[in-house]
C-alpha atoms as a PDB file:
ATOM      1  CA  UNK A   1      -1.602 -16.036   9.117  1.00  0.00           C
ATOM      2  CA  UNK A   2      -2.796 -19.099  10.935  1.00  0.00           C
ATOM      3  CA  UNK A   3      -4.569 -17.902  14.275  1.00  0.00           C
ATOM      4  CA  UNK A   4      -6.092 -15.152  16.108  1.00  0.00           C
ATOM      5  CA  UNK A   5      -7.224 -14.829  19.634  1.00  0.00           C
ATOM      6  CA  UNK A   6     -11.144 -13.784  19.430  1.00  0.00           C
ATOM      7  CA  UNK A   7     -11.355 -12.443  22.884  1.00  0.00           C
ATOM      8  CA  UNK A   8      -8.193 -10.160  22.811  1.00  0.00           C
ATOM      9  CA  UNK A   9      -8.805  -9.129  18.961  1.00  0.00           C
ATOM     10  CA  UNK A  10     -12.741  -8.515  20.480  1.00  0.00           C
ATOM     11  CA  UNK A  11     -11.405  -6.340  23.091  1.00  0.00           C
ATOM     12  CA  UNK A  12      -8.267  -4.420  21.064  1.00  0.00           C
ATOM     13  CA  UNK A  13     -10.886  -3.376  18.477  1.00  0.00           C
ATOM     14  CA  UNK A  14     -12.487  -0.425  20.151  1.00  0.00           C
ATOM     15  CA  UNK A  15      -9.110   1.508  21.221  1.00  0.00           C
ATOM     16  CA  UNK A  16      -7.677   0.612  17.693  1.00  0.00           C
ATOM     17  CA  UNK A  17     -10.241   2.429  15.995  1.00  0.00           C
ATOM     18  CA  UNK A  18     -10.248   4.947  18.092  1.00  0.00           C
ATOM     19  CA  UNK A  19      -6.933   5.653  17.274  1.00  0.00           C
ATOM     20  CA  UNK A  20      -7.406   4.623  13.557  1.00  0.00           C
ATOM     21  CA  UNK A  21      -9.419   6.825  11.279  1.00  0.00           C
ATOM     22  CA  UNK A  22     -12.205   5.339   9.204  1.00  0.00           C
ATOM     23  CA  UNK A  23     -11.640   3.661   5.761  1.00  0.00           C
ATOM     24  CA  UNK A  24     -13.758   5.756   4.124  1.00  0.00           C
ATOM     25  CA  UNK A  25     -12.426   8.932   5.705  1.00  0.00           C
ATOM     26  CA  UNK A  26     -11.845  11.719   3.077  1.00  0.00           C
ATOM     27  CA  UNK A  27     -10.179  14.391   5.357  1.00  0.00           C
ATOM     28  CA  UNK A  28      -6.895  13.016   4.309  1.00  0.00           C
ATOM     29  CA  UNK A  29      -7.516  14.947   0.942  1.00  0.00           C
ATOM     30  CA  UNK A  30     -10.079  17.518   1.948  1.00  0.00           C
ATOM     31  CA  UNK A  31      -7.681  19.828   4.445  1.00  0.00           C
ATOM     32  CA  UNK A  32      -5.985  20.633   1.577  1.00  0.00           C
ATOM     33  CA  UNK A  33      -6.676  23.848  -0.018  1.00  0.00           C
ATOM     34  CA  UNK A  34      -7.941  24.019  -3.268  1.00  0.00           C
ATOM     35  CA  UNK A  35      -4.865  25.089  -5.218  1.00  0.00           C
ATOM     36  CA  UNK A  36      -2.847  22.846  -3.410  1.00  0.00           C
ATOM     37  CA  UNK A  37      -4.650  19.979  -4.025  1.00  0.00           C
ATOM     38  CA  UNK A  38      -5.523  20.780  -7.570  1.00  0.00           C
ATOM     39  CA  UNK A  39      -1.760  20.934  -8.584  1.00  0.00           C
ATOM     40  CA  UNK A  40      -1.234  17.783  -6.833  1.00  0.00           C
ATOM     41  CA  UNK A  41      -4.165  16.206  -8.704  1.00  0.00           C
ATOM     42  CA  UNK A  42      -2.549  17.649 -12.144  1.00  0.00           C
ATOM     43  CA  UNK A  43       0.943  16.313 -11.406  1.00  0.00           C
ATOM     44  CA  UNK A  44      -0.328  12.805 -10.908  1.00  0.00           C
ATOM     45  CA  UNK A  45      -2.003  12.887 -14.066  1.00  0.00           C
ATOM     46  CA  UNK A  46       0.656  14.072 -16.001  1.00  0.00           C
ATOM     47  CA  UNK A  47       2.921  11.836 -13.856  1.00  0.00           C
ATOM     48  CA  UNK A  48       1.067   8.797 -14.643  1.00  0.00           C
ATOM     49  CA  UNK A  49       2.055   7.525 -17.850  1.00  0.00           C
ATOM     50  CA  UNK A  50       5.753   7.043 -16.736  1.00  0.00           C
ATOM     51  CA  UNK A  51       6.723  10.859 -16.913  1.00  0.00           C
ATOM     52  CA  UNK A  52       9.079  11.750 -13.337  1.00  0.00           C
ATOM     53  CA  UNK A  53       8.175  15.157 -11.359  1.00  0.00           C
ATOM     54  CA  UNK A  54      11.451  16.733 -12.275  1.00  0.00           C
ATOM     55  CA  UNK A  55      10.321  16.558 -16.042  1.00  0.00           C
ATOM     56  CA  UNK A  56       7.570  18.583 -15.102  1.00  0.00           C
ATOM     57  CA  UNK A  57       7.100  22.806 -16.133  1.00  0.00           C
ATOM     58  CA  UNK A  58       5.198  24.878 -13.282  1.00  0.00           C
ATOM     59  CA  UNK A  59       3.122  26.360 -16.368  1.00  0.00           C
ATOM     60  CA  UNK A  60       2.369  22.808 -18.004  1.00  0.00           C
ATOM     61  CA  UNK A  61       1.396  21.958 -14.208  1.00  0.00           C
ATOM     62  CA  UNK A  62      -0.857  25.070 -13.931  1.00  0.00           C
ATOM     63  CA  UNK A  63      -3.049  24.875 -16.930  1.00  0.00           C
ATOM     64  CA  UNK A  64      -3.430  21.342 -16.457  1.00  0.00           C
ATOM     65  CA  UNK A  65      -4.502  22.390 -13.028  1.00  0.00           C
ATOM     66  CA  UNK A  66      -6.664  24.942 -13.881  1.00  0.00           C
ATOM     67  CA  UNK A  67      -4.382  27.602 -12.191  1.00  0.00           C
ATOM     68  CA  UNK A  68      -2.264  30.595 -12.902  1.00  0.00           C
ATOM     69  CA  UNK A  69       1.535  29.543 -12.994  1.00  0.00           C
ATOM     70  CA  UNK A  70       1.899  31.688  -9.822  1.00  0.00           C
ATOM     71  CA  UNK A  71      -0.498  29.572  -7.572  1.00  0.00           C
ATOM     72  CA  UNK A  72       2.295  27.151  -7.176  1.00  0.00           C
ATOM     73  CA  UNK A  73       4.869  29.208  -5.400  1.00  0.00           C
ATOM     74  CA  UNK A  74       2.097  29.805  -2.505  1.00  0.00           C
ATOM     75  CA  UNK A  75       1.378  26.375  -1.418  1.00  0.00           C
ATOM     76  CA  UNK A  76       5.012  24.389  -2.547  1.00  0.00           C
ATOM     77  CA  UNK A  77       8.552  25.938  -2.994  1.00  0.00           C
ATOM     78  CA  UNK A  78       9.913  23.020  -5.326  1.00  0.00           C
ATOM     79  CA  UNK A  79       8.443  20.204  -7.544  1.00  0.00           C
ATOM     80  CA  UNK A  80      10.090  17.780  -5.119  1.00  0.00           C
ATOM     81  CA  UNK A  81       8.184  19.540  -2.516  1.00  0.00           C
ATOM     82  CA  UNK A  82       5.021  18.624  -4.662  1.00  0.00           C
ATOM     83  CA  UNK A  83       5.551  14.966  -5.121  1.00  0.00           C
ATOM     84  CA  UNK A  84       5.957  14.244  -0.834  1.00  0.00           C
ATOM     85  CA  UNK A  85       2.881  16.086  -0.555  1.00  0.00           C
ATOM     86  CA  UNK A  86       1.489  13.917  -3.045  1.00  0.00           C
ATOM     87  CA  UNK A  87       2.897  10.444  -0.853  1.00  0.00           C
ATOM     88  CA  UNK A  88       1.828  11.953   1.966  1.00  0.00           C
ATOM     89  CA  UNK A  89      -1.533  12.412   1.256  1.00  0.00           C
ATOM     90  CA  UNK A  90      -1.669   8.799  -0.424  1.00  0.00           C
ATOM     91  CA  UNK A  91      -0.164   7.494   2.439  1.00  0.00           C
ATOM     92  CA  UNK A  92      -2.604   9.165   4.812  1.00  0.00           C
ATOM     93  CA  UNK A  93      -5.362   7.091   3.099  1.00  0.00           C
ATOM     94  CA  UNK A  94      -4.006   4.179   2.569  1.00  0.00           C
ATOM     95  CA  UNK A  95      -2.259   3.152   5.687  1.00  0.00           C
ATOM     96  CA  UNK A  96      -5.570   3.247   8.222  1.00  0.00           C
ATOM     97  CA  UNK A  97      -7.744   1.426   5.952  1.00  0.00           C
ATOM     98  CA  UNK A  98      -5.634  -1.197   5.691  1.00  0.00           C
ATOM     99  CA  UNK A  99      -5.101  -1.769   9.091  1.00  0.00           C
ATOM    100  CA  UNK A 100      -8.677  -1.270  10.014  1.00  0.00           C
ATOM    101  CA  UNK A 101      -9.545  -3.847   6.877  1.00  0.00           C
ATOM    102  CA  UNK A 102      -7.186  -6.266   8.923  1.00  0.00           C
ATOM    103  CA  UNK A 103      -8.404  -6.326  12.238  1.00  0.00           C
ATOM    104  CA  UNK A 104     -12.152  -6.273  10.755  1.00  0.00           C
ATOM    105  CA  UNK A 105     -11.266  -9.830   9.118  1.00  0.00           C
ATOM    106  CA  UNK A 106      -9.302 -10.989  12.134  1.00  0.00           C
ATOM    107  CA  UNK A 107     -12.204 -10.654  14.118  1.00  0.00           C
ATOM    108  CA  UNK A 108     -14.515 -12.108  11.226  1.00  0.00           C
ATOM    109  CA  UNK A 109     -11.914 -15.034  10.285  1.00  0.00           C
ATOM    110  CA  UNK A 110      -8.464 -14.776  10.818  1.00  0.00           C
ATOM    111  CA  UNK A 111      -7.471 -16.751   7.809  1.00  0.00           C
ATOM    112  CA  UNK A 112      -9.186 -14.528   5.521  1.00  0.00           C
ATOM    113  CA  UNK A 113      -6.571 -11.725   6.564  1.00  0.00           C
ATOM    114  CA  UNK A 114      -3.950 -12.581   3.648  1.00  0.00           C
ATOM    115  CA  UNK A 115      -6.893 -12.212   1.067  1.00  0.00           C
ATOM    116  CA  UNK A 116      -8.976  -9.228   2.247  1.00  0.00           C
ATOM    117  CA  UNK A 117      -5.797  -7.528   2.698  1.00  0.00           C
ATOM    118  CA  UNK A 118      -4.945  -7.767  -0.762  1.00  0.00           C
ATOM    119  CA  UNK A 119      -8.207  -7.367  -2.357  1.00  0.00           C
ATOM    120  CA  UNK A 120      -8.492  -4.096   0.194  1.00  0.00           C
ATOM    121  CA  UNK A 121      -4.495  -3.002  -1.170  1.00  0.00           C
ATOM    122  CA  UNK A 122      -5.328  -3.905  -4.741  1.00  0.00           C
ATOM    123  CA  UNK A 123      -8.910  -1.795  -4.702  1.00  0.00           C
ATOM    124  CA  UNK A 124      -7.429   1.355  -3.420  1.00  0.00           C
ATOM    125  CA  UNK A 125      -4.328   1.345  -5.867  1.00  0.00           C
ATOM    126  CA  UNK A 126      -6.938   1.390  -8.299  1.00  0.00           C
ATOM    127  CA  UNK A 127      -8.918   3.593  -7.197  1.00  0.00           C
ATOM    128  CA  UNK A 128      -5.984   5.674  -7.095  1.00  0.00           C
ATOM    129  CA  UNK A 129      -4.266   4.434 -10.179  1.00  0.00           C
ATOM    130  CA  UNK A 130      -2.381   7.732 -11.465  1.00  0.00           C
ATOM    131  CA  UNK A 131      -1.081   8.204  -7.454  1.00  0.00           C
ATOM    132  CA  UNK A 132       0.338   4.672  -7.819  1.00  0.00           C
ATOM    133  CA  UNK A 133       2.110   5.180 -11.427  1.00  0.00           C
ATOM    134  CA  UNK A 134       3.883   8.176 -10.337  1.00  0.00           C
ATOM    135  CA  UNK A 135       5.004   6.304  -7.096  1.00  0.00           C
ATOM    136  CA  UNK A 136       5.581   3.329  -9.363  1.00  0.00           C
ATOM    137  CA  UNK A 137       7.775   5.575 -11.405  1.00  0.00           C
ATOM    138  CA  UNK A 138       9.595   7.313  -8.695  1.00  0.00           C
ATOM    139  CA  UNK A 139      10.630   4.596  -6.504  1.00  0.00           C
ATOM    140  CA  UNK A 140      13.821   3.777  -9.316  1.00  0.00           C
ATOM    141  CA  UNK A 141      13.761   7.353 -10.394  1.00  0.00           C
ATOM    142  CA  UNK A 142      16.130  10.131 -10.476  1.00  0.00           C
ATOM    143  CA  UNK A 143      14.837  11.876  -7.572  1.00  0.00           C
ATOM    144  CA  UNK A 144      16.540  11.145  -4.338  1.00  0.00           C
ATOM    145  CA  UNK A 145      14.191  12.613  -1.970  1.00  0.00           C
ATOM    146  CA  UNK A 146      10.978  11.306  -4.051  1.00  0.00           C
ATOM    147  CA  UNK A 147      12.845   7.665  -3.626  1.00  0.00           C
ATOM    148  CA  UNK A 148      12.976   8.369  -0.164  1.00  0.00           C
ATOM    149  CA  UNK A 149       9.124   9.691   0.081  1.00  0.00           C
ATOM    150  CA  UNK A 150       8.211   6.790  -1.675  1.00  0.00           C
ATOM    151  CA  UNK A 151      10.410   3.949   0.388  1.00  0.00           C
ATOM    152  CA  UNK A 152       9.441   5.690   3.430  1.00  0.00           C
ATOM    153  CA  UNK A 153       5.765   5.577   2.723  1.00  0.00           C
ATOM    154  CA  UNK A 154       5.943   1.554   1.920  1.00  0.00           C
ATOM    155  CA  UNK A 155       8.152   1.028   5.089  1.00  0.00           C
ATOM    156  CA  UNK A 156       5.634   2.598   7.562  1.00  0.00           C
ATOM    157  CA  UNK A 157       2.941   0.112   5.874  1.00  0.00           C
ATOM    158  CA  UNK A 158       4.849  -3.005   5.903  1.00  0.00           C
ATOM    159  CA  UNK A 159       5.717  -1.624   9.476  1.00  0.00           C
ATOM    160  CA  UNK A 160       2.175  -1.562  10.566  1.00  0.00           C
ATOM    161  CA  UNK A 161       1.413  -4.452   8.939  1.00  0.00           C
ATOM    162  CA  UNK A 162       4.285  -6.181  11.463  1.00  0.00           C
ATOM    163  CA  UNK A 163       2.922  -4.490  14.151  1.00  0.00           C
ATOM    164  CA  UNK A 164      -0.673  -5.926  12.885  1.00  0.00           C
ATOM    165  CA  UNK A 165       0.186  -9.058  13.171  1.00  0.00           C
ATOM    166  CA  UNK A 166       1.914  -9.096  16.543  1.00  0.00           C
ATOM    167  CA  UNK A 167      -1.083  -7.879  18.478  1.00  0.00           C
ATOM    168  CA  UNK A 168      -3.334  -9.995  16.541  1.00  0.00           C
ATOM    169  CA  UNK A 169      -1.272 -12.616  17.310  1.00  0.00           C
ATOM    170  CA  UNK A 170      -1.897 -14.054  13.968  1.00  0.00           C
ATOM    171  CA  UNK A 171       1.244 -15.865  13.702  1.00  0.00           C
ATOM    172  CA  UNK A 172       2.577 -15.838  17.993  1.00  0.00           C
ATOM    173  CA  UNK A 173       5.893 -18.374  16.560  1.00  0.00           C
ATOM    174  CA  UNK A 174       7.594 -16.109  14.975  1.00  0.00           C
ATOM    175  CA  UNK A 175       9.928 -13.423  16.669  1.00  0.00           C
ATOM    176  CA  UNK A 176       9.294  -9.645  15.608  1.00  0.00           C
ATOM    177  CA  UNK A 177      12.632  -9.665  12.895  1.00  0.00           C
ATOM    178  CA  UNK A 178      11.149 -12.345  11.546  1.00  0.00           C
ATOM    179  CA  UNK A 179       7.557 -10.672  11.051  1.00  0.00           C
ATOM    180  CA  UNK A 180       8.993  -7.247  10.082  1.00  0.00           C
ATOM    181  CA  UNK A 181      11.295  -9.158   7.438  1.00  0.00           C
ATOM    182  CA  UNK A 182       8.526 -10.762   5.985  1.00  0.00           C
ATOM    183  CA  UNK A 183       5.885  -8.171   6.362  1.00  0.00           C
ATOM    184  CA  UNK A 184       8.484  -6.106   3.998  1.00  0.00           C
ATOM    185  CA  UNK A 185       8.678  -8.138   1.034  1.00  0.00           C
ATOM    186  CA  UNK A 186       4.686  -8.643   1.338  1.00  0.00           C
ATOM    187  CA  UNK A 187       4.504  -4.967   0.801  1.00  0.00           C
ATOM    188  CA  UNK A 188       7.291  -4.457  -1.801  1.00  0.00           C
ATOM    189  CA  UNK A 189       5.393  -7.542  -3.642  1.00  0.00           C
ATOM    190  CA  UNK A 190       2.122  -5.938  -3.673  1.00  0.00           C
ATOM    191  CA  UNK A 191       3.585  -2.525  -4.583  1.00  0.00           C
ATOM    192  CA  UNK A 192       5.345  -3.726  -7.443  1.00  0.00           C
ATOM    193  CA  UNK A 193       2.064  -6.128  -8.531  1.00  0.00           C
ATOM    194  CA  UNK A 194      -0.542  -3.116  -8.084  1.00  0.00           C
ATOM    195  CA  UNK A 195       1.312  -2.030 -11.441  1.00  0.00           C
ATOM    196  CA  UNK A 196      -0.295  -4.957 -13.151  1.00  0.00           C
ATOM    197  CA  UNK A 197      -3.446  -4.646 -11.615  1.00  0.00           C
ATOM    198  CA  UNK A 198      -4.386  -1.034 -12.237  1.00  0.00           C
ATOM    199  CA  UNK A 199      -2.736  -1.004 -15.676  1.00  0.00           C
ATOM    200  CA  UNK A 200      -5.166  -4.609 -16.478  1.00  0.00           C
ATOM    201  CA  UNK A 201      -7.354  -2.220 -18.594  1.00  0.00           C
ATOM    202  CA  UNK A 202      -4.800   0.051 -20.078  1.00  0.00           C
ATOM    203  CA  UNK A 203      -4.628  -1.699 -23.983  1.00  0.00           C
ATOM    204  CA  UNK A 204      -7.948  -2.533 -23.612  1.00  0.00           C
ATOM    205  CA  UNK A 205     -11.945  -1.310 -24.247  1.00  0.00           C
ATOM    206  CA  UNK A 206     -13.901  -1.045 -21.120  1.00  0.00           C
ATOM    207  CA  UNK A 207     -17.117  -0.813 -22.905  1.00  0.00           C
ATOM    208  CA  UNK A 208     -16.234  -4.343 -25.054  1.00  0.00           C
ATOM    209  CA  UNK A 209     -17.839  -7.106 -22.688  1.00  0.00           C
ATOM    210  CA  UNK A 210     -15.094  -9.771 -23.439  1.00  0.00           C
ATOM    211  CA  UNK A 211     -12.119  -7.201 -22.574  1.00  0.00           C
ATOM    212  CA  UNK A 212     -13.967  -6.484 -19.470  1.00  0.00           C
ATOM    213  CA  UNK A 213     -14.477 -10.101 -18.403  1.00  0.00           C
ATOM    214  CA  UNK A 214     -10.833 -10.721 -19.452  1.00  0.00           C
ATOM    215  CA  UNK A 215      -9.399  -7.720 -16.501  1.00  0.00           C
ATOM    216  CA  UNK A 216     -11.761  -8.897 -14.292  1.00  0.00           C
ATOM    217  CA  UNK A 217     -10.101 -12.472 -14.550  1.00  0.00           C
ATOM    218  CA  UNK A 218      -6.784 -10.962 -14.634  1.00  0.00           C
ATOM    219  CA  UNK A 219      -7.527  -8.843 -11.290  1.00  0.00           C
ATOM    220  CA  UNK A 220      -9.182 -11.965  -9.688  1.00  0.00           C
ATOM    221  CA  UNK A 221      -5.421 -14.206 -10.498  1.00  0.00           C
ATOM    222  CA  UNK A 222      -3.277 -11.442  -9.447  1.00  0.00           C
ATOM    223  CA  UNK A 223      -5.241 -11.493  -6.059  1.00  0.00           C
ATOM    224  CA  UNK A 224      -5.454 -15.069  -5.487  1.00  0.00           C
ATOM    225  CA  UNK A 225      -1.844 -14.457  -6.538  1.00  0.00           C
ATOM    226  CA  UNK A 226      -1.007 -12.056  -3.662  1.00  0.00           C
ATOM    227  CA  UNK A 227      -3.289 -14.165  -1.451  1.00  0.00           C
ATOM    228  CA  UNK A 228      -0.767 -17.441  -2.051  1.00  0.00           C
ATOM    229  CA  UNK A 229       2.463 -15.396  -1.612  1.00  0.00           C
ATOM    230  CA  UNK A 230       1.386 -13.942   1.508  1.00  0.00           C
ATOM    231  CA  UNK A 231       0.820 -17.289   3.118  1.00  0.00           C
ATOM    232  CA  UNK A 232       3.465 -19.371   1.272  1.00  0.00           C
ATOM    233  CA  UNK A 233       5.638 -16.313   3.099  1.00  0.00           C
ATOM    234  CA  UNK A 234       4.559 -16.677   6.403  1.00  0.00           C
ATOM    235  CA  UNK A 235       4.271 -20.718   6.453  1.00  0.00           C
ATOM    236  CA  UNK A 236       8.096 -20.884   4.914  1.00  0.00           C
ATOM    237  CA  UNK A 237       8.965 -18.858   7.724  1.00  0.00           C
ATOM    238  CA  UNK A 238       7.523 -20.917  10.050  1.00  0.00           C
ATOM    239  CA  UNK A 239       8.878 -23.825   8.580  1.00  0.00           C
ATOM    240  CA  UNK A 240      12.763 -22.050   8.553  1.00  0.00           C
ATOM    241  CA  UNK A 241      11.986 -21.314  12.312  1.00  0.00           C
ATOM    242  CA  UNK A 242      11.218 -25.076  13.345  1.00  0.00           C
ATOM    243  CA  UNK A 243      14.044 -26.036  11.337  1.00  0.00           C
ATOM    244  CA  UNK A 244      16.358 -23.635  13.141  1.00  0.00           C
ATOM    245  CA  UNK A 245      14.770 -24.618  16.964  1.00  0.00           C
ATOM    246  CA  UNK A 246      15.263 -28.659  15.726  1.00  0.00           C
ATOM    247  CA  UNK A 247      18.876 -27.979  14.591  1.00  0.00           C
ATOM    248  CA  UNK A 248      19.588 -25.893  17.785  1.00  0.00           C
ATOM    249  CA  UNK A 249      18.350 -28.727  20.174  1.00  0.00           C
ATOM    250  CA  UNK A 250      21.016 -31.132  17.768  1.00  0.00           C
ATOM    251  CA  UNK A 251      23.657 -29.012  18.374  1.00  0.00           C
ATOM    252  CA  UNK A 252      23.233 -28.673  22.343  1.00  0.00           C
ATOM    253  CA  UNK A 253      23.418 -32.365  22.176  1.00  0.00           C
ATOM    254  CA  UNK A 254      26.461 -32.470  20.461  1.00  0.00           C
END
C-alpha cells in the first residue's frame, strides 16, 4: 500500500463513518439477550481448547452457562445454530473496526496501513481469543455449515478490505481481481497467524517477567511479520502487473 489521495480520503471520511459503526461499539454483543449470549459465551469457552460445537451436550453447555438445560431451546434450535450466532456476532465487531482503523491511518500515513491493520487484527483476536480458537477449529472441521459461517465471515473481511483499498486508492495500478485476490490471502494469512499470536502465552506464566517479555517479543515478530507479507503481497503484484503490461506491448510488436 504505496499511496493515498489526502483530499479524497479527507472528504470520504465523514460518510464512511457514518455508515461504519465505532471501534469501540459494544452493541454488537449487547442486543443479545442474556441467555443467549451467555450460552454463546459458554460454548466458546468450552470450544476453545480445540473441542468442535457438535461435541458439545446442551446440559454441559448450560451449567457452564449458568442456565437451566431448557434456556437453550428458546433462543437457538440446534448447536449449529449456536456457533453462526457466535461468527456473527464476532464478525459484527470485527469487520467495522478494521475498516475504520484503515481509513484512520490512511488519512494519518498511508504507508502505515499494512501495520496498523495488523496490530488492530492481531489485538482484537486476542482480545477475543476463545472466539478465534473455536473459529480456528471450525474452519477444517466437521461441520459444514460452521465451515461455511466461518469462510463466509473471512470473505466479507478480505472483501472489505478490497473494497478499502480501491477507494483509498492505496494501490490505483492494480485492477479490482487483482486486489480482491490478494486482499484474500492477506486475510486467510492473518487468520491462520492470530492462532500463534493469541496462543503466545498458552505454555507460559504471565506473572514470570521473562515469559512475559518473551510473548511480548513473539507478538511484536509475528506483527512485523504480517506487516512484511502484506506489502511483499501487494509490491509482487505490482511487479507481476508491469511484467504482464511490458510483455503485452512485446507481443503487439511481434
Amino acid at each position: 500500500m504505496l499511496r493515498g489521495d489526502s483530499k479524497l480520503i479527507t472528504k470520504a471520511m465523514t460518510s464512511v463513518f457514518e455508515a461504519v459503526p465505532n471501534a469501540g461499539d459494544t452493541a454488537a454483543t449487547q442486543e443479545l439477550p442474556a441467555g443467549k449470549r451467555k450460552l454463546i459465551e459458554a460454548a466458546l469457552r468450552l470450544t476453545a481448547g480445540g473441542r468442535g460445537f457438535a461435541s458439545l451436550g446442551l446440559r454441559e453447555l448450560a451449567r457452564e452457562a449458568g442456565l437451566n438445560p431448557n434456556t437453550f431451546y428458546r433462543h437457538f434450535d440446534t448447536l449449529d445454530d449456536l456457533a453462526r450466532e457466535a461468527v456473527d456476532s464476532v464478525s459484527r465487531r470485527l469487520r467495522p473496526m478494521l475498516r475504520r482503523e484503515r481509513w484512520l491511518a490512511a488519512h494519518d500515513e498511508p504507508h502505515s496501513v499494512p501495520r496498523r491493520a495488523c496490530v488492530a487484527f492481531f489485538a482484537f483476536a486476542l482480545e477475543n481469543r476463545e472466539a478465534f480458537l473455536s473459529a480456528l477449529a471450525e474452519y477444517h472441521g466437521t461441520s459444514p455449515a460452521l465451515r461455511e459461517a466461518v469462510r463466509a465471515t473471512l470473505h466479507a473481511v478480505s472483501a472489505e478490505m478490497a473494497d478499502d483499498v480501491v477507494q483509498l486508492q492505496l494501490m490505483p495500478a492494480l485492477p479490482r481481481d487483482v486486489v480482491d485476490e490478494v486482499c484474500t490471502q492477506i486475510v486467510l494469512q492473518l487468520f491462520h497467524l492470530s492462532a500463534e499470536f493469541v496462543g503466545a502465552d498458552a505454555d507460559a506464566n504471565e506473572e514470570d517477567d521473562d515469559n512475559a517479555n518473551a510473548n511480548v517479543a513473539r507478538r511484536d515478530a509475528l506483527v512485523s511479520y504480517a506487516e512484511r507479507f502484506v506489502v511483499r503481497l501487494f509490491a509482487g503484484a505490482m511487479s507481476l502487473a508491469r511484467h504482464e503490461e511490458v510483455q503485452a506491448a512485446v507481443s503487439k510488436r511481434a
